[in-house]
N, C-alpha and C. Protein backbone atom coordinates (compact mmCIF):
# COMPACT_ATOMS: atom_id res chain seq x y z
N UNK A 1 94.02 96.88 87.33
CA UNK A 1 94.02 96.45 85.95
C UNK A 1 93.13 95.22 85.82
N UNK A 2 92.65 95.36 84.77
CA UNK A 2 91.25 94.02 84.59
C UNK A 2 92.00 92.99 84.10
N UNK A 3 93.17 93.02 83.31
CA UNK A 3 93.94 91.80 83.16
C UNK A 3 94.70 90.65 84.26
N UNK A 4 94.48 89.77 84.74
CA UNK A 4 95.41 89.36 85.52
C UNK A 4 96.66 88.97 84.87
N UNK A 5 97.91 88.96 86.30
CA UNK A 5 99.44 88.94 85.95
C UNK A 5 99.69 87.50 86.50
N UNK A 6 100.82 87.33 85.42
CA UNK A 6 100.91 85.74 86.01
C UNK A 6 102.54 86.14 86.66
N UNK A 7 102.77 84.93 87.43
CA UNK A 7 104.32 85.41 87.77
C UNK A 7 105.01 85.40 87.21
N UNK A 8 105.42 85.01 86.11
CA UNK A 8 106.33 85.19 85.48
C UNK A 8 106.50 86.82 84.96
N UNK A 9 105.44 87.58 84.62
CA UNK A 9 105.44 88.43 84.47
C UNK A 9 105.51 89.26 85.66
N UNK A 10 105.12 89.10 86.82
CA UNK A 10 105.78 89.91 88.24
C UNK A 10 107.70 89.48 87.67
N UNK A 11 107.93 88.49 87.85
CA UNK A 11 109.49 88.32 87.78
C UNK A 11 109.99 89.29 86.89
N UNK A 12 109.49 89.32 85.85
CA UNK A 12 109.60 90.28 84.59
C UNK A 12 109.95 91.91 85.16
N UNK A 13 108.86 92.21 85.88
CA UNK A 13 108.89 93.59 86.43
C UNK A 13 109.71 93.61 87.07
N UNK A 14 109.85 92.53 88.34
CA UNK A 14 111.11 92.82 89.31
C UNK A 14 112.52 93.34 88.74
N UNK A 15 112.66 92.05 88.09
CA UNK A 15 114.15 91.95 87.19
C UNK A 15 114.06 93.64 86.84
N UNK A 16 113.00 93.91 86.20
CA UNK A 16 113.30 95.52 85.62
C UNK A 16 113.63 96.44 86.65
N UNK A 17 112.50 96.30 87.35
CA UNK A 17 113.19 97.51 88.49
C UNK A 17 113.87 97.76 89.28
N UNK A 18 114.58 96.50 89.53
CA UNK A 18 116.09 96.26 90.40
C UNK A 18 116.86 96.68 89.43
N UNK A 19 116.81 96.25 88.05
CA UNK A 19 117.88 96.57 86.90
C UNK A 19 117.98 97.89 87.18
N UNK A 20 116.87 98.86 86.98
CA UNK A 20 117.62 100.24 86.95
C UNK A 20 117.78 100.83 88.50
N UNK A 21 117.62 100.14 89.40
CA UNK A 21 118.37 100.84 90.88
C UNK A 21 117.78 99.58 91.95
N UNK A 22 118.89 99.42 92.97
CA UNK A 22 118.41 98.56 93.75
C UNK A 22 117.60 98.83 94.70
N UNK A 23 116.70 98.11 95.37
CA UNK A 23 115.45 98.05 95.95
C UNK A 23 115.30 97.65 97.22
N UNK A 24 114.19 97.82 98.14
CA UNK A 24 113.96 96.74 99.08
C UNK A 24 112.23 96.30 98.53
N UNK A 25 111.92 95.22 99.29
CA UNK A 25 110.87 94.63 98.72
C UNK A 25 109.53 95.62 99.15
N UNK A 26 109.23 96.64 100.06
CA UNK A 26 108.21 97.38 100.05
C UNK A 26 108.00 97.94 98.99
N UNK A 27 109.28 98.56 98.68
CA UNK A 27 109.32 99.78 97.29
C UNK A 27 108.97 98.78 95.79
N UNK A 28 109.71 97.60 96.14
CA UNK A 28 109.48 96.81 94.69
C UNK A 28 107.58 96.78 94.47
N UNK A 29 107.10 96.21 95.46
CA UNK A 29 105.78 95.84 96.08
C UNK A 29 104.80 97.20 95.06
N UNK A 30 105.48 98.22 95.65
CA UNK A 30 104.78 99.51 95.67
C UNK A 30 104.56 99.91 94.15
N UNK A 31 105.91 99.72 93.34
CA UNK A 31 106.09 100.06 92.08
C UNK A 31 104.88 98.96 91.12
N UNK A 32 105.07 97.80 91.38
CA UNK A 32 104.48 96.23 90.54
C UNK A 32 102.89 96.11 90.67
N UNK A 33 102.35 97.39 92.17
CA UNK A 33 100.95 97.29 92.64
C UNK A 33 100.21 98.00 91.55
N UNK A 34 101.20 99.53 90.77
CA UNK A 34 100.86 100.12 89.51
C UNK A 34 99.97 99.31 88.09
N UNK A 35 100.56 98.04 88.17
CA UNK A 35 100.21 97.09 87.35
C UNK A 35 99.51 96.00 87.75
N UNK A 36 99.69 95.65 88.41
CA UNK A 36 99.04 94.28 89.02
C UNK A 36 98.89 94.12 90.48
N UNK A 37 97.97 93.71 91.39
CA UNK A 37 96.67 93.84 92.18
C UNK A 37 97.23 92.47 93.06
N UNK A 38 98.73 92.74 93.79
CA UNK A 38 99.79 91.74 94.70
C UNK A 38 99.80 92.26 95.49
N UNK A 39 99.83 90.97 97.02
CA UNK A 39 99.88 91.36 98.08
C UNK A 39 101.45 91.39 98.20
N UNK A 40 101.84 91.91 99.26
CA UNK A 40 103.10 91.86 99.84
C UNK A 40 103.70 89.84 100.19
N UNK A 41 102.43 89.46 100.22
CA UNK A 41 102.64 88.06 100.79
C UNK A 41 102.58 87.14 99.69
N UNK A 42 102.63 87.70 98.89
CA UNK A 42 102.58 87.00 96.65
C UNK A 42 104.43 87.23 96.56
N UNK A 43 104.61 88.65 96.98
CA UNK A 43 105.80 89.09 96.32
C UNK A 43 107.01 88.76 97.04
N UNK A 44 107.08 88.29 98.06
CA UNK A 44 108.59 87.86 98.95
C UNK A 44 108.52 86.59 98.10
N UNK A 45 107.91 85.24 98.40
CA UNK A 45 108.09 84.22 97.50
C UNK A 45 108.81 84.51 95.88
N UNK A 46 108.66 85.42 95.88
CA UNK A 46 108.73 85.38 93.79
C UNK A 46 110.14 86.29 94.46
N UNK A 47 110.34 87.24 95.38
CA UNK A 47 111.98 87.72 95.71
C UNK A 47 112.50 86.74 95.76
N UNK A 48 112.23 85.58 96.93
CA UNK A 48 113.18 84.46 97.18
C UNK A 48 113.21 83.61 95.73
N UNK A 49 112.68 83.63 95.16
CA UNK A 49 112.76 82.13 94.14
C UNK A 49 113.83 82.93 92.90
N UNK A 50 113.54 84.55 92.68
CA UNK A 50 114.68 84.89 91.92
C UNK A 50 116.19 84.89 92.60
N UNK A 51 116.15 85.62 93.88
CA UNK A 51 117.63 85.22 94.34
C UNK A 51 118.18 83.55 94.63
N UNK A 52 116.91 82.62 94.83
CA UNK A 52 117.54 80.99 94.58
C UNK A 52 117.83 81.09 93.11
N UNK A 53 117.30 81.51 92.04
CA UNK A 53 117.63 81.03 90.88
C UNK A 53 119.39 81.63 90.40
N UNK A 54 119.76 82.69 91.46
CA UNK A 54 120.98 83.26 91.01
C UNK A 54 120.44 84.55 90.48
N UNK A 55 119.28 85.00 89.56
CA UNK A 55 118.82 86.06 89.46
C UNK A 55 119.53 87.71 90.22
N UNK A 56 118.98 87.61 91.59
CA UNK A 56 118.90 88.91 92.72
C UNK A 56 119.81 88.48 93.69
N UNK A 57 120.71 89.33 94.35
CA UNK A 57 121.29 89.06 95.37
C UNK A 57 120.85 89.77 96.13
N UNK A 58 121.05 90.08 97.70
CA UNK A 58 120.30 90.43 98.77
C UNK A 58 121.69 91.26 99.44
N UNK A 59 121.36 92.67 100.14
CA UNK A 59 122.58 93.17 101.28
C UNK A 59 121.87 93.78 101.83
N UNK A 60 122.17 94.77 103.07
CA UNK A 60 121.75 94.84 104.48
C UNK A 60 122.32 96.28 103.82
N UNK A 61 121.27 97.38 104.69
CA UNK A 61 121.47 99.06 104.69
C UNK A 61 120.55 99.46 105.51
N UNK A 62 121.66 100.51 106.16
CA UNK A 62 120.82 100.98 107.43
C UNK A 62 119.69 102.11 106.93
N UNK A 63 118.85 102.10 107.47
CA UNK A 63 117.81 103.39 107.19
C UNK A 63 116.82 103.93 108.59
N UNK A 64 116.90 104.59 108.78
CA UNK A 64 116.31 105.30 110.30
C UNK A 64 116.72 104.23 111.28
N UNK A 65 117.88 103.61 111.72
CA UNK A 65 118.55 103.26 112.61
C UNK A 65 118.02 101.74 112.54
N UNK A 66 117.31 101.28 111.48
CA UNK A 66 116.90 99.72 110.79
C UNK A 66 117.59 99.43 110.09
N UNK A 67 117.70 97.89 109.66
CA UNK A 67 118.53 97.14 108.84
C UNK A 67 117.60 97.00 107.57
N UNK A 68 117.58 97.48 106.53
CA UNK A 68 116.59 97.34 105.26
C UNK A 68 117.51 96.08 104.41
N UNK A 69 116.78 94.73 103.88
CA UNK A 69 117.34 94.27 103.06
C UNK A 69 116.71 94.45 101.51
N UNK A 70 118.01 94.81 100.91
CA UNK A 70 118.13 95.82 99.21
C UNK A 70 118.49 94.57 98.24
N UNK A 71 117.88 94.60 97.23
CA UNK A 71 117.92 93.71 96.38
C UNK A 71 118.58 94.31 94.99
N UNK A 72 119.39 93.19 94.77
CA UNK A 72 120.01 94.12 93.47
C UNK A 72 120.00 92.94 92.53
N UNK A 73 120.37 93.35 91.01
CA UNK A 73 120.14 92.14 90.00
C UNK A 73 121.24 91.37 89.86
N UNK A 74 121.72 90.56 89.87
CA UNK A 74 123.14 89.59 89.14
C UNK A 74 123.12 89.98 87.07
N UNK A 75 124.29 89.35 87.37
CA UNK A 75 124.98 89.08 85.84
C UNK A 75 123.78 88.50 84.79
N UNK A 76 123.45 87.31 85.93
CA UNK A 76 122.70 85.99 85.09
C UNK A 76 121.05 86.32 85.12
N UNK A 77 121.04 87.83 86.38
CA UNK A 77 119.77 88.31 85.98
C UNK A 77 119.43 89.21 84.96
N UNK A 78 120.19 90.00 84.68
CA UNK A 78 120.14 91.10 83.60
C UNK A 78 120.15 90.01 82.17
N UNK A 79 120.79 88.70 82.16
CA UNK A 79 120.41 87.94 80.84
C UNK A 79 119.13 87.12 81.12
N UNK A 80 118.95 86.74 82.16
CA UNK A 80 116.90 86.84 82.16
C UNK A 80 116.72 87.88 81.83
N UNK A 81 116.88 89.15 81.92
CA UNK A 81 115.89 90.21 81.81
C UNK A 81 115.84 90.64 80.31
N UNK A 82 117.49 90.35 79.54
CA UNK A 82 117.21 90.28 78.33
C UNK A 82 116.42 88.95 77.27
N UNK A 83 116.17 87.89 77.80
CA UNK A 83 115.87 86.77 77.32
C UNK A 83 114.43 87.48 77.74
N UNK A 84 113.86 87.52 79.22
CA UNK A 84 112.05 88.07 78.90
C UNK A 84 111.93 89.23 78.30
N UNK A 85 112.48 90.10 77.86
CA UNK A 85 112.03 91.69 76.90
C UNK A 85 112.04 90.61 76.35
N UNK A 86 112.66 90.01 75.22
CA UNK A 86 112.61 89.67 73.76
C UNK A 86 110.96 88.69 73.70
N UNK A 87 111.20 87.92 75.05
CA UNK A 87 109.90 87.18 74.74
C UNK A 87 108.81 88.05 74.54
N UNK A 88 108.35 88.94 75.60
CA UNK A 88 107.43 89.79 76.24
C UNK A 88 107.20 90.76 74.31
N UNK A 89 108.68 90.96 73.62
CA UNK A 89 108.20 91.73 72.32
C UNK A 89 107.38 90.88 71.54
N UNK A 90 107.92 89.60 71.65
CA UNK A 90 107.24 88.56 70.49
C UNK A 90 105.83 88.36 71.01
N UNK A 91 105.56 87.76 72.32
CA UNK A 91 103.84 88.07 72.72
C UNK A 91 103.11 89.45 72.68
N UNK A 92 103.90 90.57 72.78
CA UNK A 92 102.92 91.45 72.34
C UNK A 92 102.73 92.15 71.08
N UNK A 93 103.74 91.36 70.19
CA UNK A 93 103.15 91.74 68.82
C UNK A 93 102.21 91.00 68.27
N UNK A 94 102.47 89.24 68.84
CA UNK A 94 101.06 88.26 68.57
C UNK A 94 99.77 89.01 68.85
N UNK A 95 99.86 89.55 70.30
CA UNK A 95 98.58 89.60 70.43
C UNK A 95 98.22 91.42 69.77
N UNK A 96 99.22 92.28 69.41
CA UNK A 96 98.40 93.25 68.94
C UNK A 96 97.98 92.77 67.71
N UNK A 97 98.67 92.05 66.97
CA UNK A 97 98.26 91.51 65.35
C UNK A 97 97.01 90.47 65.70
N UNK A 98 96.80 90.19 66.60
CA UNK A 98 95.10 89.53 66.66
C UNK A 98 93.83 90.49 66.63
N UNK A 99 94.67 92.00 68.18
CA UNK A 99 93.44 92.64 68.05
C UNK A 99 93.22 93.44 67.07
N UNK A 100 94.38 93.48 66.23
CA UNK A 100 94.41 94.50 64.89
C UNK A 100 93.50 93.83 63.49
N UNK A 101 93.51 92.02 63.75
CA UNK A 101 93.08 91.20 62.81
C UNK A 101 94.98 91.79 61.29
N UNK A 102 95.67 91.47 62.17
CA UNK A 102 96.74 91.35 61.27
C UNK A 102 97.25 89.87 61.27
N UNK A 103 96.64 89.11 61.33
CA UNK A 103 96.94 87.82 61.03
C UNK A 103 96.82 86.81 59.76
N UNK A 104 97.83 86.82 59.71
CA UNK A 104 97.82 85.61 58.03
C UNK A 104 97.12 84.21 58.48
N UNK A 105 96.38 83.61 57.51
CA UNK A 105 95.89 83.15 57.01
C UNK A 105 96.17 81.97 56.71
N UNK A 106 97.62 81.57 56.86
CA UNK A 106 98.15 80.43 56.18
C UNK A 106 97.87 78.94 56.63
């Protein structure tokens, strides 16, 4: 994508895609690469800083005889995740009403 992503908007995605099923960070990685052009070594930092914020919690699951750590959302993340949709609606109606030239005048 020719746009660059800032993190807050990676956080944005995360929060989403843990919201609808929990994750480990390859798969998160894999899904967020669709959109934005992150290394694996961008995206553990922005895991850890949501599970410090209380956001994501972290548990242990075995998979081909490995310990995978799965990330799932908290309480207080799903109300980030509703507090950024609402933002994320209000910036992208600003900016379609710029490229539309739907902007008042006042």
């Amino acid at each position: 994508m020719y746009f660059p992503t800032s993190s807050v908007l990676i956080e944005f995605l995360i929060l989403a895609i843990v919201d609808r099923d929990d994750s480990y960070g390859y798969e998160i990685s894999q899904t967020v690469k669709f959109l934005a052009s992150i290394k694996e070594s961008t995206l553990y930092p922005i895991l850890k800083k949501l599970q410090k914020a209380g956001y994501l919690e972290t548990y242990s699951k075995e998979y081909q005889r490995r310990q995978r750590k799965y990330y799932t959302i908290t309480e207080q993340g799903r109300q980030q995740l509703e507090f950024l949709k609402l933002a994320w609606q209000a910036y992208r109606m600003t900016v379609d009403n710029i490229i539309e030239g739907r902007l008042n005048d006042d």
